[in-house]
Protein backbone atom coordinates (compact mmCIF):
# COMPACT_ATOMS: atom_id res chain seq x y z
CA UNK A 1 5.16 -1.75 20.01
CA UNK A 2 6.32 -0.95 23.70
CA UNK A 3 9.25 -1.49 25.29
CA UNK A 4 7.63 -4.15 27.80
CA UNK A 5 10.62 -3.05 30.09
CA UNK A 6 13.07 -4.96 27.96
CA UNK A 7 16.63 -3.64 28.81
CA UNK A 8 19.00 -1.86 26.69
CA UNK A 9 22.76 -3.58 26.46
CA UNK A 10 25.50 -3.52 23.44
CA UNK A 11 23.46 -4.57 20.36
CA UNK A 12 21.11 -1.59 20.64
CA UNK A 13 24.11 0.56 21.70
CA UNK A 14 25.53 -0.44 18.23
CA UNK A 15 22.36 -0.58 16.26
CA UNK A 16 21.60 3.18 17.58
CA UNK A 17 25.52 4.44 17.30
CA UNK A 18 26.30 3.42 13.60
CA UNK A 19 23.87 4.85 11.82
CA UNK A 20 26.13 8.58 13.37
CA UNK A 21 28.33 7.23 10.28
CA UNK A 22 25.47 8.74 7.63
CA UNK A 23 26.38 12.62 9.33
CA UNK A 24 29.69 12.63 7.48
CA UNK A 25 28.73 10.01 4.51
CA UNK A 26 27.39 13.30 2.56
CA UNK A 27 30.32 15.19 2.13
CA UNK A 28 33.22 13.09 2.83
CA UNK A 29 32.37 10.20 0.38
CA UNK A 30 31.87 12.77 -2.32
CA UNK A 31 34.56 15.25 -1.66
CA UNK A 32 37.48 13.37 -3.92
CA UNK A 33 34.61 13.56 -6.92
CA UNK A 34 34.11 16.91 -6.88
CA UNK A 35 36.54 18.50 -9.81
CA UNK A 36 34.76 15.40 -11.67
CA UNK A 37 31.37 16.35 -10.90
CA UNK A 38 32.26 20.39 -12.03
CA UNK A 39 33.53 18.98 -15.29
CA UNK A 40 30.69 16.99 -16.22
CA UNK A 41 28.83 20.23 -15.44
CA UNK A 42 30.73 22.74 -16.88
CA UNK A 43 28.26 23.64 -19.47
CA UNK A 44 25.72 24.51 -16.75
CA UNK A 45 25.42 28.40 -15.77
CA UNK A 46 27.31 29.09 -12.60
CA UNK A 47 28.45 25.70 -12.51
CA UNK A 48 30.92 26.39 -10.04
CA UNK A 49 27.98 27.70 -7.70
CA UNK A 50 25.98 25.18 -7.95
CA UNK A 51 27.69 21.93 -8.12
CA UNK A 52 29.13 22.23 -4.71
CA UNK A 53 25.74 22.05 -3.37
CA UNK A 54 25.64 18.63 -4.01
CA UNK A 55 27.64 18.08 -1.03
CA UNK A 56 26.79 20.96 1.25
CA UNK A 57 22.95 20.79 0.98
CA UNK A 58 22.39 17.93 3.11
CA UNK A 59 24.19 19.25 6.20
CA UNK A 60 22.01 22.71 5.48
CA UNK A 61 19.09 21.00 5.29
CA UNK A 62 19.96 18.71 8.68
CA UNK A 63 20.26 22.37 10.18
CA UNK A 64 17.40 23.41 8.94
CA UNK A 65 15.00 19.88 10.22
CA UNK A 66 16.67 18.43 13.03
CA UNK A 67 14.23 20.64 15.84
CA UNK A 68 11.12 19.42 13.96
CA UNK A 69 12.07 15.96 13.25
CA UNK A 70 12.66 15.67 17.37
CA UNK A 71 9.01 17.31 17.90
CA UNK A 72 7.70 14.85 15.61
CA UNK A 73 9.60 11.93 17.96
CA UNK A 74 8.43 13.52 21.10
CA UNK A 75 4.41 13.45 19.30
CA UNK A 76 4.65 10.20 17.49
CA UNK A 77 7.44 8.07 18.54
CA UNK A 78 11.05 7.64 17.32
CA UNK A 79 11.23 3.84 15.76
CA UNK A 80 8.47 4.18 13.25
CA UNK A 81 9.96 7.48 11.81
CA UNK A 82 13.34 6.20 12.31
CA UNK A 83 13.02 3.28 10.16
CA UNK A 84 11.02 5.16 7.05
CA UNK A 85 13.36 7.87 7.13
CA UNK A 86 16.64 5.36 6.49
CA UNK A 87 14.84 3.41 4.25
CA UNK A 88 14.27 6.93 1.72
CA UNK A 89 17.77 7.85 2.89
CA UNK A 90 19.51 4.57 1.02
CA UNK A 91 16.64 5.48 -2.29
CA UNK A 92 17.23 8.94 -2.53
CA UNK A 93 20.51 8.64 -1.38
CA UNK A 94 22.17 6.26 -4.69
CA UNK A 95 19.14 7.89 -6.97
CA UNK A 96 22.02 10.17 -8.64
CA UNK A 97 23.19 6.37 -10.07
CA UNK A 98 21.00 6.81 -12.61
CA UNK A 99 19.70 10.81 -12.41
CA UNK A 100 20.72 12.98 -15.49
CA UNK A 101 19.44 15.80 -14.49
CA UNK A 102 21.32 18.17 -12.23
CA UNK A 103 17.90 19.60 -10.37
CA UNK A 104 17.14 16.03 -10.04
CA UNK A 105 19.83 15.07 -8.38
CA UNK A 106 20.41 18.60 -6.17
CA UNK A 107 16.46 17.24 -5.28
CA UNK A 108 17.44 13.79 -4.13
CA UNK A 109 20.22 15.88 -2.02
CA UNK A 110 17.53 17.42 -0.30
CA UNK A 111 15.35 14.85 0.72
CA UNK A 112 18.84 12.90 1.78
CA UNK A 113 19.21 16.03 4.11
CA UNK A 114 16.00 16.14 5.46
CA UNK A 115 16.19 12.40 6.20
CA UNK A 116 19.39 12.30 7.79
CA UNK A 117 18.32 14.74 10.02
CA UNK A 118 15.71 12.47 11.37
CA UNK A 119 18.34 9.59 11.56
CA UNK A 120 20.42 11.78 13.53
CA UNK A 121 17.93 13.26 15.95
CA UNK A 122 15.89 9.89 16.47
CA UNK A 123 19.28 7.61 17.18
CA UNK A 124 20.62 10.00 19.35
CA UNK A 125 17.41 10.08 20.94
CA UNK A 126 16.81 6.78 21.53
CA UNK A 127 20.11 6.53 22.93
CA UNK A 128 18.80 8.86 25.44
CA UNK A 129 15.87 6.75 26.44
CA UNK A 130 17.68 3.61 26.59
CA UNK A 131 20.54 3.87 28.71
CA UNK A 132 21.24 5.99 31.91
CA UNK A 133 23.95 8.14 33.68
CA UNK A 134 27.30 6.85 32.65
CA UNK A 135 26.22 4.41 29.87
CA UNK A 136 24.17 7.15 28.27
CA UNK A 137 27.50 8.84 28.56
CA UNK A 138 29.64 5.99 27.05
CA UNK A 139 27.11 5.41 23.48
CA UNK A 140 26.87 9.26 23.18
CA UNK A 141 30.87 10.09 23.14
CA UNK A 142 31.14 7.14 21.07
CA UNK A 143 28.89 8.34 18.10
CA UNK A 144 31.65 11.23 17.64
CA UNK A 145 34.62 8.63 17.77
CA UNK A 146 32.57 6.38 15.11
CA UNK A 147 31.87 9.49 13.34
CA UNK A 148 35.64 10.82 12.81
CA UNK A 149 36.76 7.23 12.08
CA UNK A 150 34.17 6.91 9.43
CA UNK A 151 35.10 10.26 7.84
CA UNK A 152 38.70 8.85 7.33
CA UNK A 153 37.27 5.49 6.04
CA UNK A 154 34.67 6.86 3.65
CA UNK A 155 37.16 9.66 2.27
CA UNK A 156 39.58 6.59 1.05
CA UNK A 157 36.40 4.43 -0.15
CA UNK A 158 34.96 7.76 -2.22
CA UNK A 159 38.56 8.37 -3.71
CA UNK A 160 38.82 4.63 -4.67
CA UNK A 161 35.32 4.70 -6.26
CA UNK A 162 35.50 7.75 -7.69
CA UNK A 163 38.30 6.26 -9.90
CA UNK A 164 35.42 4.58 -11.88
CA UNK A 165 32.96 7.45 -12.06
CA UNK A 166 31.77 10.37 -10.67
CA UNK A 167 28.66 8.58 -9.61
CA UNK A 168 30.37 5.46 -8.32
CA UNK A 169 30.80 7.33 -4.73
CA UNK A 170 27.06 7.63 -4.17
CA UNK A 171 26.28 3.71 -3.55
CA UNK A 172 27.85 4.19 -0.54
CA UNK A 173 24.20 5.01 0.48
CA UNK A 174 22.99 1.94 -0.07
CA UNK A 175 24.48 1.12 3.05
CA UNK A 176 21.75 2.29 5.16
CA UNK A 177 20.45 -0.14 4.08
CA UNK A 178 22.21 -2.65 6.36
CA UNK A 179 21.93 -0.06 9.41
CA UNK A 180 17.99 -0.11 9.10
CA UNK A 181 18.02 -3.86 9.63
CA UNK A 182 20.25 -3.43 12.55
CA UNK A 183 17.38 -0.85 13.52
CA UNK A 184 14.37 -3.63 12.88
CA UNK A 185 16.05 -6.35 14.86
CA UNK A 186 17.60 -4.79 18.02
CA UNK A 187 15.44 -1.64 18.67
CA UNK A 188 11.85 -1.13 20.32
CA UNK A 189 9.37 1.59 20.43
CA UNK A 190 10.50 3.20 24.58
CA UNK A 191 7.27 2.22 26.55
CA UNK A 192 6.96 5.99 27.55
CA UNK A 193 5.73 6.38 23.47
CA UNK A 194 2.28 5.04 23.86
CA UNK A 195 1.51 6.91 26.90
CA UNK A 196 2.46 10.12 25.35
CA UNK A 197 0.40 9.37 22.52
CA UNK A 198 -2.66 8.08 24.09
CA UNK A 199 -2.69 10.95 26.64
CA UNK A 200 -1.11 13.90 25.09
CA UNK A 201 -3.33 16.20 27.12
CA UNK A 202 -1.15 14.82 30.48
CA UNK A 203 2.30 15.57 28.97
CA UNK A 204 1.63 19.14 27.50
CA UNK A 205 2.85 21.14 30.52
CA UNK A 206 6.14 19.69 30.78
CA UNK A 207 8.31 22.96 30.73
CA UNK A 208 11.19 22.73 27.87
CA UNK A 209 14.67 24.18 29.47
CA UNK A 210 14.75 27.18 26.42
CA UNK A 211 17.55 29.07 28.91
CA UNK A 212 19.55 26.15 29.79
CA UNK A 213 19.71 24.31 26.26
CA UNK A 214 19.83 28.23 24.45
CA UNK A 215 23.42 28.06 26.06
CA UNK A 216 24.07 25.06 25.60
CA UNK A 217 23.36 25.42 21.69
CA UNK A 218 25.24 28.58 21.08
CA UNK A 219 28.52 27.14 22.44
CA UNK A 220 27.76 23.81 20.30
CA UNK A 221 27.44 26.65 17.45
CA UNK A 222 31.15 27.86 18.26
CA UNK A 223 32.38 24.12 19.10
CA UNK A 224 31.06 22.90 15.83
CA UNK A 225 33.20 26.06 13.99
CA UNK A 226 36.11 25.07 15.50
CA UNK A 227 35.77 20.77 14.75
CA UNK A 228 34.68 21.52 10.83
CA UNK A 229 37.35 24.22 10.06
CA UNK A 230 39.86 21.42 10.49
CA UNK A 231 38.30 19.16 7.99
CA UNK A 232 37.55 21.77 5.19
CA UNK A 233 40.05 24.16 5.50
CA UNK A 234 42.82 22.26 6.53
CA UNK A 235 44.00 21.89 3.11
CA UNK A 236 44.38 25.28 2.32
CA UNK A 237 47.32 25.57 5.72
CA UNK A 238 49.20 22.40 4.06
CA UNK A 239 49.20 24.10 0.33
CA UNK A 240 50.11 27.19 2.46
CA UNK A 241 53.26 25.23 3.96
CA UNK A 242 53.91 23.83 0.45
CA UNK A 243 52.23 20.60 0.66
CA UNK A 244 50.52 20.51 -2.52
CA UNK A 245 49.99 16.04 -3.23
CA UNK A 246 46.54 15.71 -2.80
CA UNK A 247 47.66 11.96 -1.06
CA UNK A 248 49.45 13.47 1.42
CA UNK A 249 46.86 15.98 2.10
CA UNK A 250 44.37 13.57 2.64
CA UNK A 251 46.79 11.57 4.59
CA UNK A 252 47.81 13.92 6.56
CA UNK A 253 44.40 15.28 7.94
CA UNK A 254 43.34 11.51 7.94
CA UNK A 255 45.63 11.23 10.85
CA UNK A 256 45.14 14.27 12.68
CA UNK A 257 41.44 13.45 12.87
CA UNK A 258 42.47 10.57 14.53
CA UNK A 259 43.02 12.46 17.59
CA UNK A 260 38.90 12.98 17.83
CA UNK A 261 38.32 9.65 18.81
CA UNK A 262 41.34 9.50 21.29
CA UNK A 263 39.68 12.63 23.06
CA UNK A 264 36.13 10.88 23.11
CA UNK A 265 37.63 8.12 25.04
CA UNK A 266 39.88 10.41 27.64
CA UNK A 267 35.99 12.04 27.90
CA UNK A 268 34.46 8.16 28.73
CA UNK A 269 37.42 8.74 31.70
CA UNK A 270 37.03 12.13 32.64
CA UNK A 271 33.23 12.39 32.67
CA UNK A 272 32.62 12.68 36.17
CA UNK A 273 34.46 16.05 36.07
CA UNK A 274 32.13 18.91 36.23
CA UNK A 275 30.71 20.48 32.78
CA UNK A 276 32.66 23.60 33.34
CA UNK A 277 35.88 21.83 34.11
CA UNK A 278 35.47 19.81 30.73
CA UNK A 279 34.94 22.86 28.85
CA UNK A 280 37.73 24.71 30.25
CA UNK A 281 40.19 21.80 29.15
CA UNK A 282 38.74 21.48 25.82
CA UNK A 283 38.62 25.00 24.58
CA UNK A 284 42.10 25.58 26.25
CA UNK A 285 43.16 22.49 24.04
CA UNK A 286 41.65 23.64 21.41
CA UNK A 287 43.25 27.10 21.42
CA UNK A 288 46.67 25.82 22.16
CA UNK A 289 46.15 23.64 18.90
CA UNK A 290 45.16 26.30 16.62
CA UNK A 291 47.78 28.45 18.04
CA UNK A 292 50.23 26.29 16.64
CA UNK A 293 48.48 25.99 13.40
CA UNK A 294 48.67 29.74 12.96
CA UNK A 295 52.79 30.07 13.98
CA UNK A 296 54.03 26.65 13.13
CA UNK A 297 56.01 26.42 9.85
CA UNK A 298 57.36 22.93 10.25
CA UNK A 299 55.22 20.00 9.00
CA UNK A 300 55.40 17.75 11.50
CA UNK A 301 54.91 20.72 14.47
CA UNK A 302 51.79 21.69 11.78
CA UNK A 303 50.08 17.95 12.00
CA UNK A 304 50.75 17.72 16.05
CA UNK A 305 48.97 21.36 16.37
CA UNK A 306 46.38 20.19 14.28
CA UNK A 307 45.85 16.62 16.38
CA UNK A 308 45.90 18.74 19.57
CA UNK A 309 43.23 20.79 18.50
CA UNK A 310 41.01 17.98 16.90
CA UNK A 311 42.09 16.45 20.25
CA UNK A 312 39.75 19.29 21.85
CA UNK A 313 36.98 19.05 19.57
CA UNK A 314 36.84 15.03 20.79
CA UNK A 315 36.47 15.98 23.94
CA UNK A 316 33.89 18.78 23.89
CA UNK A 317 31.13 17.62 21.80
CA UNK A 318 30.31 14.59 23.91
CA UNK A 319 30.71 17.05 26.65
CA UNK A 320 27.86 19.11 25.44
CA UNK A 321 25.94 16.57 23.77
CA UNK A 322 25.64 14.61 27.06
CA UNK A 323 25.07 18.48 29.29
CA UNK A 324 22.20 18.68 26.61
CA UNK A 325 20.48 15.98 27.50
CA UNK A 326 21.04 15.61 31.02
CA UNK A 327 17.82 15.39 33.42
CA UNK A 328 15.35 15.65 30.63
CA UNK A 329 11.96 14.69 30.63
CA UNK A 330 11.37 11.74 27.91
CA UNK A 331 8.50 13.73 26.34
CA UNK A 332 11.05 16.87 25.64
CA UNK A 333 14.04 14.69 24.59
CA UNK A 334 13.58 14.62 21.31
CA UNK A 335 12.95 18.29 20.61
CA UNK A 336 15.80 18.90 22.83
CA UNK A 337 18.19 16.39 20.79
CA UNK A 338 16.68 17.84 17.73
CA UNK A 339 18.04 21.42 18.86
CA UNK A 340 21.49 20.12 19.75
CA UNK A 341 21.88 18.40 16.54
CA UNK A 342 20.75 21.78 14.51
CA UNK A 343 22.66 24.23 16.48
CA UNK A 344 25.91 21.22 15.53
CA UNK A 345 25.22 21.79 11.70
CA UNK A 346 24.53 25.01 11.59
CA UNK A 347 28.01 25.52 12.79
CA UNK A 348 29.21 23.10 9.82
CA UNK A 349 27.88 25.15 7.53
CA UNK A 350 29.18 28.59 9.21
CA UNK A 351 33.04 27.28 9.45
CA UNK A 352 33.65 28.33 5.68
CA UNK A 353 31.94 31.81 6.17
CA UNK A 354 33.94 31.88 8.86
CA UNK A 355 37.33 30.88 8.10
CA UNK A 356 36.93 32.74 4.91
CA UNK A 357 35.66 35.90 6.58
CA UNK A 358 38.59 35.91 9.19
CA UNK A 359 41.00 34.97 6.01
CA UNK A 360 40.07 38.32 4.22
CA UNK A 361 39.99 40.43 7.12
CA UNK A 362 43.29 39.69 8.54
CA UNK A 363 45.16 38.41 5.32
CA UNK A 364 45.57 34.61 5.36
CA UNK A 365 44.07 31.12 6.55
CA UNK A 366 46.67 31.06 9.39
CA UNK A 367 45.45 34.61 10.47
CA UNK A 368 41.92 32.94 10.62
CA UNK A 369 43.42 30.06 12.87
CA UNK A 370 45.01 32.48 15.41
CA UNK A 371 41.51 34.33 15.40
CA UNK A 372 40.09 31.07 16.33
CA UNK A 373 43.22 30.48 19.11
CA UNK A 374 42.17 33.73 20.50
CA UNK A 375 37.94 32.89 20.51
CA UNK A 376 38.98 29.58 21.99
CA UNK A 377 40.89 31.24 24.79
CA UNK A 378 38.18 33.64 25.87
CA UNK A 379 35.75 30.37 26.00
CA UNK A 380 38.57 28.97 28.25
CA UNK A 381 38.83 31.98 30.29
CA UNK A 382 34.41 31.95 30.79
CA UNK A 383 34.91 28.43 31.51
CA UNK A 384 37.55 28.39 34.09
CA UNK A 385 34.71 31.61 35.39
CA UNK A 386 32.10 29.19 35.64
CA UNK A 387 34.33 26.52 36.99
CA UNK A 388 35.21 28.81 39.47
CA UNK A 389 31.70 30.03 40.75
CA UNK A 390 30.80 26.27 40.62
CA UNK A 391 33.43 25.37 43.32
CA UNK A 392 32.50 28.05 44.89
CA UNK A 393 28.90 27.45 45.75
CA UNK A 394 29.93 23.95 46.58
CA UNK A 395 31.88 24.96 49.08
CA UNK A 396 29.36 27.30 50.68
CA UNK A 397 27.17 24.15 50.53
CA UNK A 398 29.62 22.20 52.71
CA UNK A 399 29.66 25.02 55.12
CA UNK A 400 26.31 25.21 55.82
């Protein structure tokens, strides 16, 4: 159904920015179950292999599916997909209720990856066609505030179910549920679909920005790096201090990722600044914060270094997210959204490798955190380059 020039306002900002809450529902609402889940497994070869994959596989698999699930929106349209894929999302997603089998379930996983990557790419998407220039702005720094807060809200809600059973985390899902009719109520099918569709031939020579978005993508890689090592290795620095209550290690990085949404909003303020500015704040943020993660002994200095650097991280990825989609052409949107959103996970799933590679080379997690200080601060540096050149040619501009 087309658009019939209705106008976007805040109900399909909200329907479109809640369903970013299912990016972090597959690890965080399962992460307090884990030693449960390795237990009831333990008689399984390589257990300790395998079993993790239950959470990680879904964020692989949105790496892996994001680019075609936005080719598919830019040849068939984004509700129609959008709607099937949350609707096998909530199915697949509580199916290990009542799965047995461990294949079974690691099979569910998949298809909850592969759908979530659709949700991801489509929403953000649609976003994209519905609102303009600072409003586009405003919904697409909000899906990482909603995001972080729902990480902190779904870690408490999987500890507190996971007190009944290992399985009792995964009705969370169901959920989606309730997003999808938010989706069926308050969305509509952009009216550019059914031109697209009913005249492909006329839209197949729009040029896709593979240079511009390339870049774009490999510094979401690093970016993405930087935000996840916070949440999964975070723990290991607090054991390392001699913080060893799992309550107060969930509390404590609970709070820190607070700051995320607090630097989403300063970006709502600050987006007028240009790109290279942004980036230069962020990554110098960002370094500063894992500086002190790295030297810091005292707790409370640990937690502020921490919030400065997840402080960075809020401010950055709606920085590139909105760069990414910035003066493109509706029929390349959602191949170009799809590539952002891959190049985001695959740096989720490279933080460990990461974090762990830095940790062996130079001795310890906090070694791997001044490594990261020290990456940060050469993005700074290229930044403040770019910044630089930027002024630069403006300036020449004025002169002319």
């Amino acid at each position: 159904m087309a658009s019939e020039n209705r106008t976007a306002g805040l109900a399909q900002g909200l329907a479109l920015l809640l369903p970013s809450t299912m990016s972090v529902m597959g690890v965080v609402v399962l992460a307090p179950v884990l030693p449960q889940m390795l237990d009831h497994f333990k008689d399984m070869p390589q257990a300790d292999y395998w079993v993790p994959m239950i959470l990680t596989t879904p964020a692989l698999c949105v790496a892996l599916f994001s680019a075609p699930a936005g080719w598919l929106a830019d040849r068939f349209g984004r509700r129609g997909p959008l709607m099937l894929s949350m609707l096998l999302y909530a199915i697949c997603g509580v199916a290990p209720l009542v799965l047995d089998n461990f294949w079974a379930i690691l099979a569910s996983r998949v298809v909850v990856g592969v759908t979530e990557a659709a949700v991801m790419t489509l929403t953000t998407t649609l976003i994209g066609d519905y609102f303009k220039g600072h409003q586009r702005e405003k919904w697409l720094a909000a899906q990482t505030a909603v995001a972080s807060v729902a990480a902190v809200a779904l870690f408490v809600i999987g500890g507190a179910l996971g007190s009944i059973s290992w399985r009792a985390p995964f009705i969370v899902y169901a959920s989606s549920l309730l997003l999808l009719a938010g989706i069926r109520f308050f969305t509509w099918e952009p009216e550019e679909t059914e031109d697209v569709i009913l005249h492909p031939e006329a839209h197949r020579n729009v040029p896709f920005p593979w240079a511009r978005l390339g870049g774009i993508c490999a510094i979401t890689i690093f970016a993405a790096v930087l935000f996840y090592t916070v949440q999964v290795d975070l723990s290991l620095a607090l054991t390392g201090r001699g913080i060893t209550d799992p309550a107060a290690i969930g509390g404590m990085t609970a709070a820190a990722s607070l700051a995320v949404p607090v630097g989403t909003m300063v970006f709502q303020r600050l987006s007028g600044l240009p790109v290279a500015v942004l980036l230069l704040m962020a990554f110098a943020l960002c370094g500063a914060g894992f500086t002190g993660m790295g030297l810091v002994t005292g707790h409370g200095w640990l937690l502020g270094s921490v919030a400065l650097a997840q402080f960075g991280c809020g401010l950055i990825l709606p920085t590139l997210l909105t760069w990414a989609l910035r003066g493109l052409a509706f029929e390349i949107r959602g191949r170009a959204t799809g590539l952002w959103q891959a190049s985001f996970f695959v740096g989720q799933f490279l933080s460990s490798f990461v974090v762990t590679t830095l940790t062996h080379r130079f001795g310890d997690v906090f070694s791997a955190f001044l490594g990261l200080a020290i990456a940060s601060g050469v993005a700074a540096v290229l930044a403040l380059a770019g910044a630089t050149l930027a002024a630069g040619r403006t300036r020449k501009v004025l002169t002319v």
